[in-house]
Each structure stands twice: as C-alpha cells, then as structure tokens.
C-alpha atoms as a PDB file:
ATOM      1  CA  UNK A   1     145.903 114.605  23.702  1.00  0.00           C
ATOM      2  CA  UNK A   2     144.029 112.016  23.363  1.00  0.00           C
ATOM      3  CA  UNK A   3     143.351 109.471  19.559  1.00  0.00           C
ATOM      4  CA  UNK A   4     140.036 109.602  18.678  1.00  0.00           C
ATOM      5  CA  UNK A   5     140.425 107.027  14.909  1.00  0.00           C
ATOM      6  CA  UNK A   6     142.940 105.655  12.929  1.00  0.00           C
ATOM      7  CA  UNK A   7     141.949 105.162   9.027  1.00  0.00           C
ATOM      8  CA  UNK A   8     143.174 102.993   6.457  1.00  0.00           C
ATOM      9  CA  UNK A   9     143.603 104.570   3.065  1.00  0.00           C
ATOM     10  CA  UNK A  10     143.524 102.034   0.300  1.00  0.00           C
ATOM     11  CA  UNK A  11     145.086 103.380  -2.855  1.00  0.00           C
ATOM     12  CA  UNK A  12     142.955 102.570  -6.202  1.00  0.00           C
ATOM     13  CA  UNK A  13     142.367 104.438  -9.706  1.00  0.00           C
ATOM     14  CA  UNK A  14     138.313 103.663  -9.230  1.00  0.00           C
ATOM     15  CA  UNK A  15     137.664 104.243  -5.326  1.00  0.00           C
ATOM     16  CA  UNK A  16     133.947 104.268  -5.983  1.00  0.00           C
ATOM     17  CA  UNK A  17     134.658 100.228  -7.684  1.00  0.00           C
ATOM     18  CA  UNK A  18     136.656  99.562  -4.664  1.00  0.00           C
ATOM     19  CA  UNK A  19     133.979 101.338  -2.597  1.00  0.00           C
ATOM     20  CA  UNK A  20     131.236  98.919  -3.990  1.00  0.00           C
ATOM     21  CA  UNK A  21     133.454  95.579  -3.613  1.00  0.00           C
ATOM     22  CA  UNK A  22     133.715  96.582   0.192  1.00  0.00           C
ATOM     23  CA  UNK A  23     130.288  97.701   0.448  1.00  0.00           C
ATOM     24  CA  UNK A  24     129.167  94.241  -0.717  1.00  0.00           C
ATOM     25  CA  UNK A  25     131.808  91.941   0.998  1.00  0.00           C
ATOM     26  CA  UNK A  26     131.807  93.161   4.669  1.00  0.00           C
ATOM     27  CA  UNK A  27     128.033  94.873   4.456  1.00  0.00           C
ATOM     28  CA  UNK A  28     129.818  98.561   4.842  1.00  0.00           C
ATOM     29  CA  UNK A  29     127.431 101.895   5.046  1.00  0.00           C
ATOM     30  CA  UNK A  30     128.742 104.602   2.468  1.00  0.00           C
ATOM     31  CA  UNK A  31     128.444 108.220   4.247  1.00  0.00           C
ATOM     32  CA  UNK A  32     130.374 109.772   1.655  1.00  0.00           C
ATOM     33  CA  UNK A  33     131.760 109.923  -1.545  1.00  0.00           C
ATOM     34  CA  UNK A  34     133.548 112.608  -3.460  1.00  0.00           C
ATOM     35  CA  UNK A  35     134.628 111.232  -6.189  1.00  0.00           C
ATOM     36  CA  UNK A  36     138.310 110.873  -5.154  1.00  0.00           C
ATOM     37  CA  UNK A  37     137.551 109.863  -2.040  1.00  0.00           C
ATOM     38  CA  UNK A  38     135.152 107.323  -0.547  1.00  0.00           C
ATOM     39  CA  UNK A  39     134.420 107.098   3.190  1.00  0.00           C
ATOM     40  CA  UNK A  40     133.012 103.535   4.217  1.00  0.00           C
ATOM     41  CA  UNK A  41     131.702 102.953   7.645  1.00  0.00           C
ATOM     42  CA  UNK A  42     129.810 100.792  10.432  1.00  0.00           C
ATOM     43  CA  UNK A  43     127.912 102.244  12.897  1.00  0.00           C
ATOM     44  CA  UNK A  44     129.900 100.100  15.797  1.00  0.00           C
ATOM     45  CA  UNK A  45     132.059 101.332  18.904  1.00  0.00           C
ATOM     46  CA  UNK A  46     135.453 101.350  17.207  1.00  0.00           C
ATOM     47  CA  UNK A  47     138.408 100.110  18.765  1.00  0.00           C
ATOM     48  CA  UNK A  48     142.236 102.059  18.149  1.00  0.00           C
ATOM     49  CA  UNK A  49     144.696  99.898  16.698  1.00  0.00           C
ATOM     50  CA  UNK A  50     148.368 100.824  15.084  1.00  0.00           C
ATOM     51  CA  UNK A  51     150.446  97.609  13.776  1.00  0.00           C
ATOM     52  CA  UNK A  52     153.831  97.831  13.048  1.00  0.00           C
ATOM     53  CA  UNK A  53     155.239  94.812  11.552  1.00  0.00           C
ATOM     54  CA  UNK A  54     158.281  93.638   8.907  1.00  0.00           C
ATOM     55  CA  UNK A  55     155.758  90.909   7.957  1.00  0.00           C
ATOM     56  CA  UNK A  56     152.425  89.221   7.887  1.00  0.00           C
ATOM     57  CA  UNK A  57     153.251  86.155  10.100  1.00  0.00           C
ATOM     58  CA  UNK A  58     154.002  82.895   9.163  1.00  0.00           C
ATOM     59  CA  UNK A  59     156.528  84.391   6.726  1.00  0.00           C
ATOM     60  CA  UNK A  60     153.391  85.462   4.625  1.00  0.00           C
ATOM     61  CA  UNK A  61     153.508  89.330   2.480  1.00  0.00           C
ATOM     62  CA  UNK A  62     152.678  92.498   4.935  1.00  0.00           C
ATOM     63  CA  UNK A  63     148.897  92.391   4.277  1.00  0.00           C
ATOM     64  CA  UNK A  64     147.510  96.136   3.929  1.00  0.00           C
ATOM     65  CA  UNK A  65     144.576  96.520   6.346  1.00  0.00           C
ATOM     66  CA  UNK A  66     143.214  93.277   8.735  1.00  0.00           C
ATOM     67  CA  UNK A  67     139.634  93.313   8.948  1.00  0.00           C
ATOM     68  CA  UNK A  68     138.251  91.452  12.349  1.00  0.00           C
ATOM     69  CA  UNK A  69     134.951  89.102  11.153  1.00  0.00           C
ATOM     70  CA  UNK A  70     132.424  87.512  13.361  1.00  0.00           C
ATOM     71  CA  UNK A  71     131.816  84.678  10.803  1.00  0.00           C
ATOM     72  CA  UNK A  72     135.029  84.217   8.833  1.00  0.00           C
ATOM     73  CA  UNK A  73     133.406  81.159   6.755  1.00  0.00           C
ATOM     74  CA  UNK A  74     130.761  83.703   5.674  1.00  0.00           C
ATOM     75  CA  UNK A  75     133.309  86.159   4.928  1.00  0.00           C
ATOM     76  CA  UNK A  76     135.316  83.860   2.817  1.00  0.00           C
ATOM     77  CA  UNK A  77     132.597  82.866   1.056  1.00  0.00           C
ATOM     78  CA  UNK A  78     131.437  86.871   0.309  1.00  0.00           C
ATOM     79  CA  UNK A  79     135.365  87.095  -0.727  1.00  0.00           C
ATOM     80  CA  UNK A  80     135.134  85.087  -3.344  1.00  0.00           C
ATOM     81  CA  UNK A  81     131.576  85.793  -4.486  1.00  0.00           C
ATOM     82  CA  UNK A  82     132.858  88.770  -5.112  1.00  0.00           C
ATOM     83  CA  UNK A  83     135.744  87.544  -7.370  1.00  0.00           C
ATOM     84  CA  UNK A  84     138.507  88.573  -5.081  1.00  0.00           C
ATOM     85  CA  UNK A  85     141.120  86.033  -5.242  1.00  0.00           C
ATOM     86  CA  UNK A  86     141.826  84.095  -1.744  1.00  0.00           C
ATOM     87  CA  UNK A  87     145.700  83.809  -1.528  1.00  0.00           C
ATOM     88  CA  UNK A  88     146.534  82.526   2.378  1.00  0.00           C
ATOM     89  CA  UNK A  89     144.464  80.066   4.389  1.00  0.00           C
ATOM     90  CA  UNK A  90     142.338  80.005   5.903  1.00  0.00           C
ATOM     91  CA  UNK A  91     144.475  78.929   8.377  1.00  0.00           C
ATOM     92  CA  UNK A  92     144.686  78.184  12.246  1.00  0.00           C
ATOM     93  CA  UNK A  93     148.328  80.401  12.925  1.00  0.00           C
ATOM     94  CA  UNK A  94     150.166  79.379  15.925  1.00  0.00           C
ATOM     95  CA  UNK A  95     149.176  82.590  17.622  1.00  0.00           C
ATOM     96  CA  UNK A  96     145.558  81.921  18.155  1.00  0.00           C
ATOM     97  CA  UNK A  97     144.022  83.787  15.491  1.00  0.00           C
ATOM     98  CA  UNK A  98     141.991  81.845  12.439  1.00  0.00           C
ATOM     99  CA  UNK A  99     142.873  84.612   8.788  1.00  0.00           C
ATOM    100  CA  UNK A 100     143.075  84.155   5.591  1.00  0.00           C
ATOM    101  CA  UNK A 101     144.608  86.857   3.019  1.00  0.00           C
ATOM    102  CA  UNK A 102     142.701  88.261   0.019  1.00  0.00           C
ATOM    103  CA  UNK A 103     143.991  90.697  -3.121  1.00  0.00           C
ATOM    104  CA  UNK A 104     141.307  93.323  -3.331  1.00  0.00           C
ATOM    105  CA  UNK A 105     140.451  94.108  -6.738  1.00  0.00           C
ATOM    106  CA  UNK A 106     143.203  97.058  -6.511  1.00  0.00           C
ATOM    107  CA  UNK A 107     145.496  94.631  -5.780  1.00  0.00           C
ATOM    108  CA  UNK A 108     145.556  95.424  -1.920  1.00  0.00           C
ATOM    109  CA  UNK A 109     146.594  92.661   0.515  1.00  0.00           C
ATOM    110  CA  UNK A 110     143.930  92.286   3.025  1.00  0.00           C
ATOM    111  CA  UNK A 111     143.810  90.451   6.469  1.00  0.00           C
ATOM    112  CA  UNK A 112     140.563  88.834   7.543  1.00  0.00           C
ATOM    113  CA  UNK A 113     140.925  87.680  11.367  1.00  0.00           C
ATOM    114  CA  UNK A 114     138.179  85.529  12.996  1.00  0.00           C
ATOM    115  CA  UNK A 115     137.620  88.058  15.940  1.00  0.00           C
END
C-alpha cells in the first residue's frame, strides 16, 4: 500500500465563500464545486505530510491546516487584503521556520510557513 494525498477538510456553512477567500489569498485553481463541497488545487508535485501535535509551538492554539509560501510578506499582505485577521507573528520560531497564524473567515486557524 502505498499514500497517494492527504486532504484538509475545512468545516464552513458557505464553502463556496471560503472557496473564493482561498482562491484569492494563495492564487488556488477551483476543479470542482458541488455545492457542499469545494475542491481547491495547484497544479504542483505534492508532497505527503501528517502532523500530530498537542499544540502549535511556542505555546500558540493548534492551527488547522499550515500552508508552506514562497513569499510569506506577500502572503501576509494577501491575508489581510482579504480581511482575514492576522493573530501570531510573523515571527522567527526557534525552530527555523518564519509563520504567522491567520482566522479564516470560518474561523479556521491557519499556519502560513515561509517554505
């Protein structure tokens, strides 16, 4: 047996709303919607990754989902275009990694890591 994907499901009343904010912040393709369901995607070699975790580091809130960035100034800056509310760093962790947190507008917790 062999994992081909792992997928984050983000629970929200509206997921075409939450669709659109994602669509606009990280520049996400939309393959598929069925009303209850949206499927957003980038066409990039996808790498398998399962956290588990009691907490978000730093003694921060379990974020939902991290999303890895290229630019993570651009990102921040698409973040809050885009009305999300920024509510952890950015922020050089001990670790290594450069994140900040963000509340969706579901309310989700999300990780952006400077990758």
């Amino acid at each position: 047996m062999a994992v081909t994907r792992i997928v984050a499901n983000l629970s929200t009343r509206d997921p075409m709303a939450l669709a659109e904010f994602y669509q606009h912040v990280f520049e996400l393709d939309l393959p598929l919607n069925m009303g209850w369901i949206t499927f957003l995607s980038k066409d990039t070699s996808q790498k398998i990754e399962l956290h588990t975790a009691s907490e978000g580091g730093a003694g921060t809130e379990l974020p939902v989902i991290s999303i890895g960035v290229t630019d993570i100034a651009a990102t921040e800056r698409a973040v809050r275009s885009a009305g999300a509310e920024v509510v952890y760093g950015p922020v050089s962790e001990s670790w290594g990694l450069r994140r900040f947190f963000f509340r969706d507008p579901a309310g989700n917790l999300v990780n952006v890591v400077d990758s």
